[in-house]
N, C-alpha and C. Protein backbone atom coordinates (compact mmCIF):
# COMPACT_ATOMS: atom_id res chain seq x y z
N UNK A 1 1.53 37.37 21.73
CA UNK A 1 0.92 38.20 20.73
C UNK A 1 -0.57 37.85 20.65
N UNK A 2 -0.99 39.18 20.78
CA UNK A 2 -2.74 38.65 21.09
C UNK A 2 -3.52 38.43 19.45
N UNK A 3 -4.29 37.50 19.33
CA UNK A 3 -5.02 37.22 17.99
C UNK A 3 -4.09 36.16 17.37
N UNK A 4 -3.04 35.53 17.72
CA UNK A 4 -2.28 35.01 16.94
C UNK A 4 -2.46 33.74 16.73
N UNK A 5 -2.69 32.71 15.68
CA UNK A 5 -2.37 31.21 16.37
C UNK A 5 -1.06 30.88 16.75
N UNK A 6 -1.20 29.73 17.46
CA UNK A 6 0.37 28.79 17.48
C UNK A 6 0.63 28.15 16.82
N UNK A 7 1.86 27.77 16.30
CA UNK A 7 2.40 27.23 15.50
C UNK A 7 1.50 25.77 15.13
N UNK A 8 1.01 24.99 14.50
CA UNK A 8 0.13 23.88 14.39
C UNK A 8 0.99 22.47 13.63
N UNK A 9 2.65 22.92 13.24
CA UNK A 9 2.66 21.81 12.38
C UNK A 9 3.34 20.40 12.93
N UNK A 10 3.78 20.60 14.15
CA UNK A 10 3.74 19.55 15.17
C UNK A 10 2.40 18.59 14.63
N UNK A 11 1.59 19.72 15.77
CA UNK A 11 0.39 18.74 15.57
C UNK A 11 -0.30 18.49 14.20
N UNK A 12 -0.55 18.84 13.24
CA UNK A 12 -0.39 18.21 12.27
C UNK A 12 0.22 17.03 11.64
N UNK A 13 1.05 17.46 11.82
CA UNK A 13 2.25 16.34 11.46
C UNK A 13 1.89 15.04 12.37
N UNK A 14 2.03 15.26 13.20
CA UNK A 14 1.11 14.05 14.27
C UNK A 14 -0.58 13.40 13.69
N UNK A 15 -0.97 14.43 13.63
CA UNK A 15 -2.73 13.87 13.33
C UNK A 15 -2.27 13.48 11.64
N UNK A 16 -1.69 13.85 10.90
CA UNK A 16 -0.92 12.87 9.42
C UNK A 16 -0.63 11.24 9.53
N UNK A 17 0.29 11.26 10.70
CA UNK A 17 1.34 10.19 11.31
C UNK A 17 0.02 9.10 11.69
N UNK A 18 -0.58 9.73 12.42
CA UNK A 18 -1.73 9.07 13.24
C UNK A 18 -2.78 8.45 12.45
N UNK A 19 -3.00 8.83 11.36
CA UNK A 19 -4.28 8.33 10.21
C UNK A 19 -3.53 7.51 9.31
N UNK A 20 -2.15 8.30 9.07
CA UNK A 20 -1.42 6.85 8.22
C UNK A 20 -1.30 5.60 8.75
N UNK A 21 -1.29 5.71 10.22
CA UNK A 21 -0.76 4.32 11.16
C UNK A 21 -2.32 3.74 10.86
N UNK A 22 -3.41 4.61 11.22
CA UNK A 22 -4.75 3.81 10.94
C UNK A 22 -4.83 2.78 9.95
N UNK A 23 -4.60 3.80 9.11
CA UNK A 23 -5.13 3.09 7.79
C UNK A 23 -4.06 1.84 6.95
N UNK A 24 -2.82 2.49 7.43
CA UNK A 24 -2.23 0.80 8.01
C UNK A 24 -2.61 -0.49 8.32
N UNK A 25 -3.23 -0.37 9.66
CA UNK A 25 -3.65 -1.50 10.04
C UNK A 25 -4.63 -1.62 9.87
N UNK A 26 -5.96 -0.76 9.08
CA UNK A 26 -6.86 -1.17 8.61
C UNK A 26 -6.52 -2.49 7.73
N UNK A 27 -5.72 -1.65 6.90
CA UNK A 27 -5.10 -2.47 5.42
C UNK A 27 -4.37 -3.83 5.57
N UNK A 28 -4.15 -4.30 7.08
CA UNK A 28 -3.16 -5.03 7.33
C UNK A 28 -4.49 -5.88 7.36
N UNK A 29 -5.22 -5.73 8.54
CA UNK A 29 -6.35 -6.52 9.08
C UNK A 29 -6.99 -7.01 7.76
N UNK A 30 -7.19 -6.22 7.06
CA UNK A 30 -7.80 -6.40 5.54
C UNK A 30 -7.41 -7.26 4.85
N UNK A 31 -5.71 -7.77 4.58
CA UNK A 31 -4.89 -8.22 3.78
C UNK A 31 -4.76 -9.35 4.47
N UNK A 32 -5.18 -9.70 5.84
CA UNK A 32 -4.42 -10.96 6.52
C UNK A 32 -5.97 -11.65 6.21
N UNK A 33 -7.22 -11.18 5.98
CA UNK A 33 -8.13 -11.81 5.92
C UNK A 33 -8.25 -12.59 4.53
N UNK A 34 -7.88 -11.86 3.41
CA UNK A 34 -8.03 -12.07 2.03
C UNK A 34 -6.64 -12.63 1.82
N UNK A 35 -5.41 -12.40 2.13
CA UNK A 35 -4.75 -13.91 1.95
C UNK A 35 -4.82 -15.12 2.41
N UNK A 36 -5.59 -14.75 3.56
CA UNK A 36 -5.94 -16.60 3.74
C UNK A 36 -6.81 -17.36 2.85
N UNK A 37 -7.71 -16.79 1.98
CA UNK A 37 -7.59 -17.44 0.69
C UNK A 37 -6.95 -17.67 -0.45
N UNK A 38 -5.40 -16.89 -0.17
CA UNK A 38 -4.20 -16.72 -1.19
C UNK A 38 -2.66 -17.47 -0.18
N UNK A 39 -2.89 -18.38 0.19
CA UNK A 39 -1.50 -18.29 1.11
C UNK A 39 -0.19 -18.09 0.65
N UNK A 40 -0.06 -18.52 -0.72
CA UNK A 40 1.45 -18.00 -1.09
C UNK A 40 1.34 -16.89 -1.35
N UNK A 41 0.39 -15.97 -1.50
CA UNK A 41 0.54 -14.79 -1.93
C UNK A 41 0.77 -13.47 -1.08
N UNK A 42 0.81 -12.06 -1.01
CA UNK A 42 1.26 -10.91 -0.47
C UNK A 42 0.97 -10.17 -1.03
N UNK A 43 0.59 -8.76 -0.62
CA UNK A 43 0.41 -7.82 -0.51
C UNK A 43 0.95 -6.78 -0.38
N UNK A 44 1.61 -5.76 -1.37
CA UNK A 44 1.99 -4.56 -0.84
C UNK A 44 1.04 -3.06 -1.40
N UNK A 45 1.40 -2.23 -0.01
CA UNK A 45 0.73 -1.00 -0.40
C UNK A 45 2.02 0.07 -1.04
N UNK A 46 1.73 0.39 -1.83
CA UNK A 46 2.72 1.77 -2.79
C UNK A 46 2.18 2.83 -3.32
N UNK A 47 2.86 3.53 -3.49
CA UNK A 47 2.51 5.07 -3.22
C UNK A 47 2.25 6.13 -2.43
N UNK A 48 1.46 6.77 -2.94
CA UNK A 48 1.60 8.13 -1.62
C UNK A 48 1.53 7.44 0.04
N UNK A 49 0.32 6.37 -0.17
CA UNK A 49 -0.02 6.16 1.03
C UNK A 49 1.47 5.45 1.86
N UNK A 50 2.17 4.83 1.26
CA UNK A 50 3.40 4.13 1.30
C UNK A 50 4.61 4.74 1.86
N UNK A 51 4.61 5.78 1.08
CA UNK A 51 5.84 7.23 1.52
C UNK A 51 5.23 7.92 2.74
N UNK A 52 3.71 8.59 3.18
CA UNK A 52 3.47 9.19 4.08
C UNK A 52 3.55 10.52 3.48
N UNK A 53 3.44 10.81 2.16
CA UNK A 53 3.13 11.85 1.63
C UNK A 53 1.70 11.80 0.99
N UNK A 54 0.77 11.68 1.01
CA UNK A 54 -0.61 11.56 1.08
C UNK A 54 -1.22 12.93 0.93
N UNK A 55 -2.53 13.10 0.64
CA UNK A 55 -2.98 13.61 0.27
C UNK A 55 -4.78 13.97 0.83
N UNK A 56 -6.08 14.31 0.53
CA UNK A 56 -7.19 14.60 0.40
C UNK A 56 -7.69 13.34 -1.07
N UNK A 57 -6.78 14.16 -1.93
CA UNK A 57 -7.13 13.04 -2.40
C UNK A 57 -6.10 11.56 -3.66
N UNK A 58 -5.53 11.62 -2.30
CA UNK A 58 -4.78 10.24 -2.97
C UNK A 58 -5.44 8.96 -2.83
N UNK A 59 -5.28 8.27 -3.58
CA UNK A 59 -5.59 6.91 -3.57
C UNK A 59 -4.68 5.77 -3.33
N UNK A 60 -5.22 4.33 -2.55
CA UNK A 60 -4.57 3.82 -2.46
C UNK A 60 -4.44 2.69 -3.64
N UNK A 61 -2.93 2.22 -3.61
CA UNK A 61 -2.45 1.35 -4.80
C UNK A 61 -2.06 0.42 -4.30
N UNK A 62 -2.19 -1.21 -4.60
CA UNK A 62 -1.66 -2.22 -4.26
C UNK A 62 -1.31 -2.84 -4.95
N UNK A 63 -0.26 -3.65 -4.46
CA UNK A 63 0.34 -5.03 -5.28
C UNK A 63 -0.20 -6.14 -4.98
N UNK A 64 -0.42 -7.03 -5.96
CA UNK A 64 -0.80 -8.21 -5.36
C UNK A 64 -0.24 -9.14 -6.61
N UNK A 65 0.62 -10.00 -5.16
CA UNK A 65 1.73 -10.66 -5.85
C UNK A 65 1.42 -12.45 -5.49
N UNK A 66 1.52 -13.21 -6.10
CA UNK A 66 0.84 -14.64 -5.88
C UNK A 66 2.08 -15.60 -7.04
N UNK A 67 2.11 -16.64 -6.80
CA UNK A 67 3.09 -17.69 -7.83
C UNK A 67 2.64 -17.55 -8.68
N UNK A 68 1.46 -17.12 -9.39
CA UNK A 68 1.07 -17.24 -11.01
C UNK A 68 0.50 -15.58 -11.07
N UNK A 69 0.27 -15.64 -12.33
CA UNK A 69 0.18 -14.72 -12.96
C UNK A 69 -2.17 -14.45 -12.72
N UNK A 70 -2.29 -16.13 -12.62
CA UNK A 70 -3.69 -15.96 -12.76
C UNK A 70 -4.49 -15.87 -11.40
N UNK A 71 -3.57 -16.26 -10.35
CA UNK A 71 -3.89 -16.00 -8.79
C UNK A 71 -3.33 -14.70 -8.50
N UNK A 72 -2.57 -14.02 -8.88
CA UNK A 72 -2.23 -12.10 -8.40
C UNK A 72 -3.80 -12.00 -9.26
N UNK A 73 -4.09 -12.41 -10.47
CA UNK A 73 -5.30 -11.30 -11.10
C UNK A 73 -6.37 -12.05 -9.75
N UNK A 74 -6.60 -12.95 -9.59
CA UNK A 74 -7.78 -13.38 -8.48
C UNK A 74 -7.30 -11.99 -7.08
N UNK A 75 -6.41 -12.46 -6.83
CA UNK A 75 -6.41 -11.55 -5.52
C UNK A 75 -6.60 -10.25 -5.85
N UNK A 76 -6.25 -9.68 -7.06
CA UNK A 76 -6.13 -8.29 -6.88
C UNK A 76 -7.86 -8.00 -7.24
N UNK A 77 -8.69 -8.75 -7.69
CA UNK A 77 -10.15 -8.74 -8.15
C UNK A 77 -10.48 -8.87 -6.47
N UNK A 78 -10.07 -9.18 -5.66
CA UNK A 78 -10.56 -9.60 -4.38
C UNK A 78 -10.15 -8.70 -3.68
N UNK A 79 -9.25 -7.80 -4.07
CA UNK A 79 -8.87 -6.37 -3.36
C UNK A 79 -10.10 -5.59 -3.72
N UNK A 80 -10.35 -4.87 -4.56
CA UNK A 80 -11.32 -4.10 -5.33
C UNK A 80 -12.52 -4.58 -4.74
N UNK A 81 -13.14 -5.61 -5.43
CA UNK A 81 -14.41 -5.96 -4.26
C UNK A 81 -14.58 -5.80 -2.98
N UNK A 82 -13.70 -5.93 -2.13
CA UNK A 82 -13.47 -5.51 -0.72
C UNK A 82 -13.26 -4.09 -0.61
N UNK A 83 -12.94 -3.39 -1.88
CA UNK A 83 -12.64 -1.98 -0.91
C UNK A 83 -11.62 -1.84 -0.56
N UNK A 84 -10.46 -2.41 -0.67
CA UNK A 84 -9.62 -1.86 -0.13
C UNK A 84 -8.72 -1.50 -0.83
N UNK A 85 -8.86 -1.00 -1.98
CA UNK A 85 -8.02 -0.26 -2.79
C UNK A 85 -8.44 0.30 -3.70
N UNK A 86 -8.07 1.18 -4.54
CA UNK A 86 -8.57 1.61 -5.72
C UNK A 86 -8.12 1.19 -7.19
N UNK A 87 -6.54 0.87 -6.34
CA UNK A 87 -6.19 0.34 -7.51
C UNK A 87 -5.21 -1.04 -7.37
N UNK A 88 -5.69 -2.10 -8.10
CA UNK A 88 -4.64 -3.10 -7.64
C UNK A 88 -3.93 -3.85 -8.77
N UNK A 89 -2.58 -3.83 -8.73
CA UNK A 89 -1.86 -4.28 -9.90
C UNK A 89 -1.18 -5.86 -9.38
N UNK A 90 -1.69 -6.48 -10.58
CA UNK A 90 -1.34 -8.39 -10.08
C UNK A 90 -0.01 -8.21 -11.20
N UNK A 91 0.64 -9.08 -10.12
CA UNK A 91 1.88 -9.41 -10.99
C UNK A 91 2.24 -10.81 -10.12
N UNK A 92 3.08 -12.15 -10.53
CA UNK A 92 3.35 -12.80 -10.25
C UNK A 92 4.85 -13.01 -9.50
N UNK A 93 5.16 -13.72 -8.97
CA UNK A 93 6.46 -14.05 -8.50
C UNK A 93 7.49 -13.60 -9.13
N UNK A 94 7.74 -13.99 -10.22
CA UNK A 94 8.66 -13.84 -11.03
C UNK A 94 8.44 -12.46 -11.52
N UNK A 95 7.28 -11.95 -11.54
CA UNK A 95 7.30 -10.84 -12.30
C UNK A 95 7.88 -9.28 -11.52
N UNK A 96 7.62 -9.41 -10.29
CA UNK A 96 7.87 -9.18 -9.22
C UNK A 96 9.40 -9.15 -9.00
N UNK A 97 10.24 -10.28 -9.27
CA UNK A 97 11.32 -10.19 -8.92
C UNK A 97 11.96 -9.61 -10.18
N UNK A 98 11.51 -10.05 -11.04
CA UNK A 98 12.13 -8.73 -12.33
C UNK A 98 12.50 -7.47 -12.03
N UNK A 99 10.86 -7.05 -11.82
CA UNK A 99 10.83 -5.36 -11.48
C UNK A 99 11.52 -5.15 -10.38
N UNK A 100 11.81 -5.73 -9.51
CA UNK A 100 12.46 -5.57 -8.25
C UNK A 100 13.96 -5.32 -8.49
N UNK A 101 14.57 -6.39 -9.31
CA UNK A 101 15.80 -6.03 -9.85
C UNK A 101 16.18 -5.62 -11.30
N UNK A 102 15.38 -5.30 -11.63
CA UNK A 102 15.43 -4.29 -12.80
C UNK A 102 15.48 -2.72 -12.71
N UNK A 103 16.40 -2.35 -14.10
CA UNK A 103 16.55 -0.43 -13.86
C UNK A 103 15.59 0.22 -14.17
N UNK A 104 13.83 -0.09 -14.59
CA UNK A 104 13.16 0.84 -14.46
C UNK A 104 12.79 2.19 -13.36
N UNK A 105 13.47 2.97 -13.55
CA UNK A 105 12.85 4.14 -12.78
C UNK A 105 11.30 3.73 -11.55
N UNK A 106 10.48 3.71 -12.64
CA UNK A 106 8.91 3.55 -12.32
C UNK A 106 9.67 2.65 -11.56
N UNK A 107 9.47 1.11 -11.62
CA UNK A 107 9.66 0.62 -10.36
C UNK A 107 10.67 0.38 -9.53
N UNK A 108 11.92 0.75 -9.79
CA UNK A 108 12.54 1.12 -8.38
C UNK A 108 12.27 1.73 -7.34
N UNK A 109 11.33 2.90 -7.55
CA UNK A 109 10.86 3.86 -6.67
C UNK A 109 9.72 3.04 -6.21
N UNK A 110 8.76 2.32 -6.75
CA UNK A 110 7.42 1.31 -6.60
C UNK A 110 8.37 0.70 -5.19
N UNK A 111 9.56 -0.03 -5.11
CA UNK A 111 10.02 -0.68 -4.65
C UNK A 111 10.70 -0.62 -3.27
N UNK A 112 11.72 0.56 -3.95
CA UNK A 112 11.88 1.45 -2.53
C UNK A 112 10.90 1.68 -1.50
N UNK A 113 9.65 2.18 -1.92
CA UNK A 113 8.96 2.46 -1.16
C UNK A 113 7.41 1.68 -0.49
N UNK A 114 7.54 0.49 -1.50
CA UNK A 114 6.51 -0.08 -1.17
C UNK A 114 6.39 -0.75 0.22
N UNK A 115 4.91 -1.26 1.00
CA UNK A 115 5.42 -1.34 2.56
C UNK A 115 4.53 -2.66 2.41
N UNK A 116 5.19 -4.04 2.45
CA UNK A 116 4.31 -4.95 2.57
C UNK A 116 3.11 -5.30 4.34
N UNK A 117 2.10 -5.43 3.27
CA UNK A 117 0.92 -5.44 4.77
C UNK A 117 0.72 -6.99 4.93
N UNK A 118 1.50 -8.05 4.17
CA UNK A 118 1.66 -9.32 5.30
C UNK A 118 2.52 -9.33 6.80
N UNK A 119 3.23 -8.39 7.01
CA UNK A 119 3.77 -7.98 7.98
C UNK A 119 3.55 -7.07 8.82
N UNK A 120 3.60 -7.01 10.30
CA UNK A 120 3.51 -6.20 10.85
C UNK A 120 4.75 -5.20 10.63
């Protein structure tokens, strides 16, 4: 059919796939640098960017999880300064494992889907 495009959502869907994997390992490279001044601590990314439902303009959200309550607030102040998030929520070990096994809605889904970037 002349004038027509072709179908594009393959490739789309690919050039999506492809910027999420980026910005992945941006975030990874990012996170392995700034926990080495946190070693018990970790990092996860949640939300849109997390699921692969993303956006123009979504933002990224992190966890930053450390044995105390006053080293997640250091790291997550050390996210923000760096840029690499917009938004970063400190919570501690324990606090962490609450929400993790707790029935809040909000964070079960936080949980389900969150993708820790101490790991490849």
């Amino acid at each position: 059919m002349e004038g027509s495009c072709p179908p594009t959502t393959s490739t789309v869907a690919a050039i999506r796939r492809r910027k999420r994997d980026q910005r992945i390992v941006l975030l990874r490279q990012q996170a392995s640098a700034l926990l080495m001044d946190h070693p018990n601590a970790d990092l996860w990314l949640f939300g849109s960017w997390a699921r692969g439902d993303w956006d123009a303009f979504s933002d990224v959200d992190l966890l930053a999880i450390a044995p105390s309550r006053g080293e997640a607030n250091r790291l997550a102040e050390a996210v923000l300064e760096a840029g690499m998030a917009d938004d970063a929520l400190a919570l501690s070990d324990q606090e962490w494992q609450e929400r993790r096994t707790g029935d809040d809605p909000y964070w079960r889904a936080i949980c389900r889907d969150a993708l820790r970037l101490s790991q490849p």
